[in-house]
N, C-alpha and C. Protein backbone atom coordinates (compact mmCIF):
# COMPACT_ATOMS: atom_id res chain seq x y z
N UNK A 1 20.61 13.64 2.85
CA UNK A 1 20.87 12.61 1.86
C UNK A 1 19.56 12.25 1.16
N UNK A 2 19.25 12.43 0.09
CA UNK A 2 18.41 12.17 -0.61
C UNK A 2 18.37 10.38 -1.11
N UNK A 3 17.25 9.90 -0.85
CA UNK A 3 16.66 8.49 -0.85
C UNK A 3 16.26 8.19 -2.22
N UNK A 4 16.46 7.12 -2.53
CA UNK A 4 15.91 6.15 -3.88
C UNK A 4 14.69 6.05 -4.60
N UNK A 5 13.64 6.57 -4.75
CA UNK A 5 12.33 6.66 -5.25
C UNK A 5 12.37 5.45 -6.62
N UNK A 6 10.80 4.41 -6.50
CA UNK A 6 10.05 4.02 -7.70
C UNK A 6 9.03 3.96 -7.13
N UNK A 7 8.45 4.80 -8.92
CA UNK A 7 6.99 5.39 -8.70
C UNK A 7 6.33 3.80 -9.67
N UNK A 8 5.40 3.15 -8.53
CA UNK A 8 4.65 1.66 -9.48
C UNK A 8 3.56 2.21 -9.16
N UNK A 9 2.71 1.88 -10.50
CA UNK A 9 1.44 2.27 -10.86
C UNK A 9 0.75 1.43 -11.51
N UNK A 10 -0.72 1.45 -11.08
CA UNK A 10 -1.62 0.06 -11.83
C UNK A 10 -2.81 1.33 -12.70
N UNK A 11 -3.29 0.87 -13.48
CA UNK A 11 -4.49 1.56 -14.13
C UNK A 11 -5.51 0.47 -13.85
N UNK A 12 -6.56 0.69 -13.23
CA UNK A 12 -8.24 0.27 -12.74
C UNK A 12 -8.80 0.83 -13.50
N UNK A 13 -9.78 -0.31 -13.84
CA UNK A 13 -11.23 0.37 -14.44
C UNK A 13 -12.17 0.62 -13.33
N UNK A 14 -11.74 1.16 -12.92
CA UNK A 14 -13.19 1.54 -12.00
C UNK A 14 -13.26 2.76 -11.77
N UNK A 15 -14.01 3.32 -10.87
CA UNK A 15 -14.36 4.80 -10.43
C UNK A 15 -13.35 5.10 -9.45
N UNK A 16 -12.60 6.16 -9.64
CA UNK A 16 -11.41 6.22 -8.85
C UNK A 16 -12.06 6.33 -6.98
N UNK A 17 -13.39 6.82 -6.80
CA UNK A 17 -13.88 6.67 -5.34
C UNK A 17 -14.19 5.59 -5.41
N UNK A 18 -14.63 4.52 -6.02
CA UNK A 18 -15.01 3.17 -5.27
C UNK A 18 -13.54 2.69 -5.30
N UNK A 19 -12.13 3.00 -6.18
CA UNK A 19 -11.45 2.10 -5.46
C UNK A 19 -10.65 3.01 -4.13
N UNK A 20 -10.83 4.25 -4.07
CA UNK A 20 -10.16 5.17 -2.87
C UNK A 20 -11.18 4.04 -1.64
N UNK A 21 -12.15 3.86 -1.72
CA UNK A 21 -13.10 3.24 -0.61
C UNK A 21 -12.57 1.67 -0.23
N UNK A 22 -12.40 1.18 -1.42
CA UNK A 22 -12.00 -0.17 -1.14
C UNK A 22 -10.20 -0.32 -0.24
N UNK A 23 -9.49 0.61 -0.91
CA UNK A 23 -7.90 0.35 -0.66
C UNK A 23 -7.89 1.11 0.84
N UNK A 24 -8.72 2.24 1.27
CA UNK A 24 -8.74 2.93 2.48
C UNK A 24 -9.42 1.86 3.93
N UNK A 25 -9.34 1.00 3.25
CA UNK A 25 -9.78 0.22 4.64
C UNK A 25 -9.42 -0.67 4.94
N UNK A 26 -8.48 -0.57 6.02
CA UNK A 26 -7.65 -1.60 6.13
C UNK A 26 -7.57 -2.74 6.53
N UNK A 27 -8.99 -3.36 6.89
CA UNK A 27 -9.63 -5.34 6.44
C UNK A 27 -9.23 -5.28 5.35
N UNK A 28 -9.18 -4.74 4.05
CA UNK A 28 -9.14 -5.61 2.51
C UNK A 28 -7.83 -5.81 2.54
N UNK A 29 -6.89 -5.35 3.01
CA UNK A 29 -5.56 -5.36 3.18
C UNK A 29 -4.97 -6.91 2.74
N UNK A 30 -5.62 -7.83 3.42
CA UNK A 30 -5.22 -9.31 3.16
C UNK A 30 -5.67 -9.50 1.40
N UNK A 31 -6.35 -9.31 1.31
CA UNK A 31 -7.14 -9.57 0.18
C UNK A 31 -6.25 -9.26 -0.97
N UNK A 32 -5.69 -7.54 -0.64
CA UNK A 32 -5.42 -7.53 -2.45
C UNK A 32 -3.84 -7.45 -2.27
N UNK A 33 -3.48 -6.58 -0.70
CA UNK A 33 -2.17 -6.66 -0.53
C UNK A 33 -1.19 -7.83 0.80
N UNK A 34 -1.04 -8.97 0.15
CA UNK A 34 -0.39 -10.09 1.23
C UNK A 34 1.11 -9.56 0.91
N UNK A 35 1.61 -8.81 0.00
CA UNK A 35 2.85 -8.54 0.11
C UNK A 35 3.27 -8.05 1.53
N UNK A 36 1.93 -7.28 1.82
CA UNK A 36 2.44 -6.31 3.43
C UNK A 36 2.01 -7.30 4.45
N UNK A 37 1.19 -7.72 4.37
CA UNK A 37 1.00 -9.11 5.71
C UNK A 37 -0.27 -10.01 5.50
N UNK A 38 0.04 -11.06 5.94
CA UNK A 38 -0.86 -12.48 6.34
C UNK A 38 -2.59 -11.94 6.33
N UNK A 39 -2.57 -11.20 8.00
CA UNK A 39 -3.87 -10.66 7.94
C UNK A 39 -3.51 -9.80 9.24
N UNK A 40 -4.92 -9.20 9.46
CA UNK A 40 -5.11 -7.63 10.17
C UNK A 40 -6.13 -7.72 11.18
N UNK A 41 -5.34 -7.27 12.29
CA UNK A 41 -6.11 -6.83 13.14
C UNK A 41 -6.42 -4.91 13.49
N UNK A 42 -7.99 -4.84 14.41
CA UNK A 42 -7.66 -3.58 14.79
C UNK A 42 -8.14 -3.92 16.49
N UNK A 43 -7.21 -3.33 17.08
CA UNK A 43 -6.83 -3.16 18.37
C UNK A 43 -7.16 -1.74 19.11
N UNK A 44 -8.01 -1.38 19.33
CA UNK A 44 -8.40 0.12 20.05
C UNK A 44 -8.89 0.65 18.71
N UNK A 45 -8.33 1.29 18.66
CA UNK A 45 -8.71 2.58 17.10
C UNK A 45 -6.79 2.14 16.29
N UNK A 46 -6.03 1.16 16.57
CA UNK A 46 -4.99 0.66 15.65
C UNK A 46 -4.86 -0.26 15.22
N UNK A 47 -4.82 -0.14 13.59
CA UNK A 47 -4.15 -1.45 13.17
C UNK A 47 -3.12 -2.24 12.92
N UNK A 48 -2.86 -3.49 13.09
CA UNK A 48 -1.79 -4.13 13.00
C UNK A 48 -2.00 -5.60 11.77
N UNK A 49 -0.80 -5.07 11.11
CA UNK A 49 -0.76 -6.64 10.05
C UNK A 49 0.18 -7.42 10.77
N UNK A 50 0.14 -9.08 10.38
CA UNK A 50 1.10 -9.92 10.74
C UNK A 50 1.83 -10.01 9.01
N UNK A 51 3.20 -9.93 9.55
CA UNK A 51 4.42 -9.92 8.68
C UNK A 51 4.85 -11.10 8.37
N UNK A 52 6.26 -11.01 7.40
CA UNK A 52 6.87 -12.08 7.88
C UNK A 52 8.27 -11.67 8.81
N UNK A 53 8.06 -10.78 9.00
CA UNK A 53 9.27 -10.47 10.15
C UNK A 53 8.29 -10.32 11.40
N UNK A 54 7.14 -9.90 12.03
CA UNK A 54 6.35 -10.27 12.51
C UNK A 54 4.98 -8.93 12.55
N UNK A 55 4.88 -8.79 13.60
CA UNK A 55 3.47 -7.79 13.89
C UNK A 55 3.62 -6.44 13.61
N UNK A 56 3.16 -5.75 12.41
CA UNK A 56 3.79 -4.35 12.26
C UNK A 56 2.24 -3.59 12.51
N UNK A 57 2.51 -2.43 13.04
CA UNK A 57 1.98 -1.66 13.11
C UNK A 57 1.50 -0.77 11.55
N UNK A 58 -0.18 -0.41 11.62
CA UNK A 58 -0.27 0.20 9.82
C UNK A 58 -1.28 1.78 10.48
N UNK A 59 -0.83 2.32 9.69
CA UNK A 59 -1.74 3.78 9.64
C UNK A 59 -2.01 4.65 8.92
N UNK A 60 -3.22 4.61 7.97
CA UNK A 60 -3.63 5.77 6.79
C UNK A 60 -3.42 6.94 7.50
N UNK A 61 -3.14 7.87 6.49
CA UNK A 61 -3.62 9.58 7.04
C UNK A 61 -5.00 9.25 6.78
N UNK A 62 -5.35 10.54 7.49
CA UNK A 62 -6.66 10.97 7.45
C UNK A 62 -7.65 10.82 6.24
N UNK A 63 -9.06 10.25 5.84
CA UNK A 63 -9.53 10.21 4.81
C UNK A 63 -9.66 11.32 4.35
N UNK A 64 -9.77 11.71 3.07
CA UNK A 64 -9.57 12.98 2.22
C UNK A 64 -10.34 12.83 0.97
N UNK A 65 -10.32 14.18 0.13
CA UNK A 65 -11.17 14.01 -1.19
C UNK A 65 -10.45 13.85 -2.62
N UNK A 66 -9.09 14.45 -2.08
CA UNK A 66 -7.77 13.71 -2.99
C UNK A 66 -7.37 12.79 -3.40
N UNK A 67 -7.86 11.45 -3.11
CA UNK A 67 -7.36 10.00 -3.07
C UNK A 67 -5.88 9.53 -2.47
N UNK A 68 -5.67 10.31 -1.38
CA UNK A 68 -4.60 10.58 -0.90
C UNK A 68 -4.26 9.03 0.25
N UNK A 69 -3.57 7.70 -0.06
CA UNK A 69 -3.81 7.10 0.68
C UNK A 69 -2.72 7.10 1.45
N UNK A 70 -1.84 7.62 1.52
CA UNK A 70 -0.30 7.55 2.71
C UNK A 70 -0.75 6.90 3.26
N UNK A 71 0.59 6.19 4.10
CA UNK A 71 0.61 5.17 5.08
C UNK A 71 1.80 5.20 5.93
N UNK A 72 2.01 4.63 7.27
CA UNK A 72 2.69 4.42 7.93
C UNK A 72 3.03 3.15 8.31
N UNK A 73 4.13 1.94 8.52
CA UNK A 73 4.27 1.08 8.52
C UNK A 73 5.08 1.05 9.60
N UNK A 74 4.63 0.38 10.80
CA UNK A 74 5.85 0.74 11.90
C UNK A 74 6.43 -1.01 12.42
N UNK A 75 7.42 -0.88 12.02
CA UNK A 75 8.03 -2.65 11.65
C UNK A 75 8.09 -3.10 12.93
N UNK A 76 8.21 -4.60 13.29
CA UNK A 76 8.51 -5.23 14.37
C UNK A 76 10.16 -4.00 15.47
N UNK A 77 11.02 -3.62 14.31
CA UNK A 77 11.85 -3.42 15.47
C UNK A 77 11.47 -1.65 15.36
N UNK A 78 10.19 -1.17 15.80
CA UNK A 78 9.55 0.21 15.93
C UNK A 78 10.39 1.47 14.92
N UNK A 79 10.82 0.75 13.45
CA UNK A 79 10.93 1.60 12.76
C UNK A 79 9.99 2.12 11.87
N UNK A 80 9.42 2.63 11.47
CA UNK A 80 8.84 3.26 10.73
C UNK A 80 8.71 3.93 9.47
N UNK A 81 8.14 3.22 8.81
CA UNK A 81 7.99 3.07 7.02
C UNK A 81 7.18 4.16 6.53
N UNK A 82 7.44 5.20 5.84
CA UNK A 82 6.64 6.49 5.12
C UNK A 82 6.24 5.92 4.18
N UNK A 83 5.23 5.30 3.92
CA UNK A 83 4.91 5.17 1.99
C UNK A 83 3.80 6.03 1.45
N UNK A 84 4.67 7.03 0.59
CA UNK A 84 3.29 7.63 -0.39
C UNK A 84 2.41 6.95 -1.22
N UNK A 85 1.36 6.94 -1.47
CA UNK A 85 0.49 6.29 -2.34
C UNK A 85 -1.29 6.82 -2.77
N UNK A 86 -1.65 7.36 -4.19
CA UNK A 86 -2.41 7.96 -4.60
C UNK A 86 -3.19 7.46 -5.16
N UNK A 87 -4.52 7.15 -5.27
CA UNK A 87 -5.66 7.51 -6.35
C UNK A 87 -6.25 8.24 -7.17
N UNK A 88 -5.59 7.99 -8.92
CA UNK A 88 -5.56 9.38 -9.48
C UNK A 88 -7.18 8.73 -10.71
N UNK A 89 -7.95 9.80 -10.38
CA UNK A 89 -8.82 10.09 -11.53
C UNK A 89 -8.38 9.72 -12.64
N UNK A 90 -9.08 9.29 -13.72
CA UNK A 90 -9.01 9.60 -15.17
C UNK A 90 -10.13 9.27 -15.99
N UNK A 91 -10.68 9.31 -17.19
CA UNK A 91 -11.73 9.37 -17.71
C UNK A 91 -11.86 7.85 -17.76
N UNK A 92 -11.04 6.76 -18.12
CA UNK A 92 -11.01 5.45 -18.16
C UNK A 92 -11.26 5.28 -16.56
N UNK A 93 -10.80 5.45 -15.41
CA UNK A 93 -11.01 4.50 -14.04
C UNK A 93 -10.05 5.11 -13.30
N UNK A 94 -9.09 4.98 -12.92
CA UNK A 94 -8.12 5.37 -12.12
C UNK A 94 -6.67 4.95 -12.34
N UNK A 95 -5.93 5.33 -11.92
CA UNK A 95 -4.30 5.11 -11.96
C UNK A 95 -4.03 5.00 -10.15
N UNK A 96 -3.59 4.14 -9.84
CA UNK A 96 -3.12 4.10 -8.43
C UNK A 96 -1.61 4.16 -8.41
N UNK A 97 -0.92 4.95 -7.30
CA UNK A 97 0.55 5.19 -7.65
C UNK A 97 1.02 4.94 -6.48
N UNK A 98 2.34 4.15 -6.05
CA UNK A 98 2.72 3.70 -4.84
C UNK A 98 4.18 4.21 -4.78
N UNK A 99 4.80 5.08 -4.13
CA UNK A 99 6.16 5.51 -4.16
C UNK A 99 6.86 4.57 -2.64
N UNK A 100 7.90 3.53 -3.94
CA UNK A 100 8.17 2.85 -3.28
C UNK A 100 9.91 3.84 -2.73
N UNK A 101 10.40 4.11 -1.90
CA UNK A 101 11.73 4.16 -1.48
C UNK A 101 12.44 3.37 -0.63
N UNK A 102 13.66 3.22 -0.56
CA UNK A 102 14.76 2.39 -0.62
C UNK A 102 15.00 3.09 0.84
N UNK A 103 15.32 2.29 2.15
CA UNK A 103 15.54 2.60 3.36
C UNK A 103 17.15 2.45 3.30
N UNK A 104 17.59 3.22 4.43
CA UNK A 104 19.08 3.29 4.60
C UNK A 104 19.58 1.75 4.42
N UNK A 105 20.53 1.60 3.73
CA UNK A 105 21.12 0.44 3.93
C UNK A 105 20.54 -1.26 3.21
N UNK A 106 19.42 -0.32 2.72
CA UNK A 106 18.64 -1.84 2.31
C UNK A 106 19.34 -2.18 0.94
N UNK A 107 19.40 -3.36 0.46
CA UNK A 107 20.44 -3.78 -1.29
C UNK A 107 19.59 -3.73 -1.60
N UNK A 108 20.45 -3.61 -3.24
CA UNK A 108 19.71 -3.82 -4.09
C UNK A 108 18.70 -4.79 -4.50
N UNK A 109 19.07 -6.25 -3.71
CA UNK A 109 18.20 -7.23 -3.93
C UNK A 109 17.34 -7.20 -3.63
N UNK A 110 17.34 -6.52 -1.90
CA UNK A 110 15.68 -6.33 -1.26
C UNK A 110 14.92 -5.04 -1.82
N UNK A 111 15.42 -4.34 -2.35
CA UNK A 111 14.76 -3.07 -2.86
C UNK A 111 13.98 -3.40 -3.89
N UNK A 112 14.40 -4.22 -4.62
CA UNK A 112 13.91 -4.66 -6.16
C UNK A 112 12.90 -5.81 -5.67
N UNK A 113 13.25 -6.86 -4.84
CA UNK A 113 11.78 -7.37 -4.10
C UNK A 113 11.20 -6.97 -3.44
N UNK A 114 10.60 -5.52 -2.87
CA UNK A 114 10.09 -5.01 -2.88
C UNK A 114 9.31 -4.21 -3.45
N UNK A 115 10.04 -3.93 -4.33
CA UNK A 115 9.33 -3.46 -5.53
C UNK A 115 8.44 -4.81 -6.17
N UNK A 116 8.92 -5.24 -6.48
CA UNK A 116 7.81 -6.48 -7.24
C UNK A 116 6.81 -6.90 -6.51
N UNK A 117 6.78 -7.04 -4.86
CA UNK A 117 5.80 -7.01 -3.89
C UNK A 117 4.77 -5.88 -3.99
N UNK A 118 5.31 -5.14 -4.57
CA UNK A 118 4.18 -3.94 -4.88
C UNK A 118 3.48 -3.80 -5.43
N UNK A 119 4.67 -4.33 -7.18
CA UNK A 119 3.69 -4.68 -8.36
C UNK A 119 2.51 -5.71 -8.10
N UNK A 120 2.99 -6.66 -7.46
CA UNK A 120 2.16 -7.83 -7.06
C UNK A 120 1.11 -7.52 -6.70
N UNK A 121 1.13 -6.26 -5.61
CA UNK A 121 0.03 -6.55 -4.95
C UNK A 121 -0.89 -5.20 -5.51
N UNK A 122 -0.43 -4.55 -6.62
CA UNK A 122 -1.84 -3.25 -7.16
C UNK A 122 -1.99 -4.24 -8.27
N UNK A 123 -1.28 -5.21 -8.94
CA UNK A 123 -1.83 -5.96 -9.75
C UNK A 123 -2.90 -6.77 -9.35
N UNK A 124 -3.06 -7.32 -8.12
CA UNK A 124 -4.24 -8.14 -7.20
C UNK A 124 -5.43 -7.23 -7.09
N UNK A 125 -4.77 -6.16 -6.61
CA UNK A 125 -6.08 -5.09 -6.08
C UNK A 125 -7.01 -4.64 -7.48
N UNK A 126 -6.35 -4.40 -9.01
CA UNK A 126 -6.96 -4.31 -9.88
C UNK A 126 -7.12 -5.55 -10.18
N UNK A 127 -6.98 -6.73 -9.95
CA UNK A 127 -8.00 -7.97 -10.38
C UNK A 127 -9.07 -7.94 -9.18
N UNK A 128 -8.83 -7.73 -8.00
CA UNK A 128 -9.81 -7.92 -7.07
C UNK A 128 -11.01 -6.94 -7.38
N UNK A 129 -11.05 -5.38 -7.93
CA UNK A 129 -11.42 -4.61 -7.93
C UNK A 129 -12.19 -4.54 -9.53
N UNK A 130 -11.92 -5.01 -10.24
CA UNK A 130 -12.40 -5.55 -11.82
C UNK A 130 -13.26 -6.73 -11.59
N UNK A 131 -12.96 -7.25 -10.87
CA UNK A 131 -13.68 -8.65 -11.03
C UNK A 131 -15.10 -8.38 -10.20
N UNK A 132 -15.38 -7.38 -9.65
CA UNK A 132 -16.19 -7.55 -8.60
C UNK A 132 -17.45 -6.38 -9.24
């Protein structure tokens, strides 16, 4: 069964590696994205945000030269969230791209606030990331 895809995207002025550096570490997390949680801990070599459903588990892939930021989101009840998400070059600064999809069963209402939680929060990260 093929899943729901929206592709949200912010354009940054900045150097697409200073913002791959800034969004790859997951302390700034509070900062530009509170859509995903309160604040962050790291626990051994894992991190965890507090939710509002509660303590989720977070995990980049591996750092790379792609701007490749995937993530893993593993929710209070140990499901587990795939989100693609990129740092794309361009002669102006960067384009950041977040592929939001729609989990089994989720409405339309929460899909679409989610989505705006997204917008919300690459809209923060390019004010946080401009301003600085």
């Amino acid at each position: 069964m093929t899943s729901e895809s929206r592709h949200l995207s912010e354009w940054i002025d900045r150097p697409a590696g200073e913002v791959y550096e800034y969004a790859s570490d997951p302390a700034n997390l509070p900062r530009w994205a509170p859509g995903l949680g309160s604040s962050v801990e790291k626990v051994d070599d894992r991190w965890f945000v507090e939710t509002s459903a509660g303590r989720a588990g977070f995990a980049y892939v591996r750092r790379n030269e792609f701007g490749v930021l995937d993530h893993d989101v593993t929710l209070p009840s140990g499901e587990v969230v795939y989100n693609p998400m990129r740092v794309i070059a361009d002669d102006r600064g960067c384009e950041v791209v977040f592929t939001l999809r729609r989990r089994p069963g989720m409405s339309d209402e929460n899909f679409k606030a989610d989505a705006d939680a997204v917008t919300a929060d690459l809209a923060r990260l390019k004010q946080v990331l401009e301003s600085s």
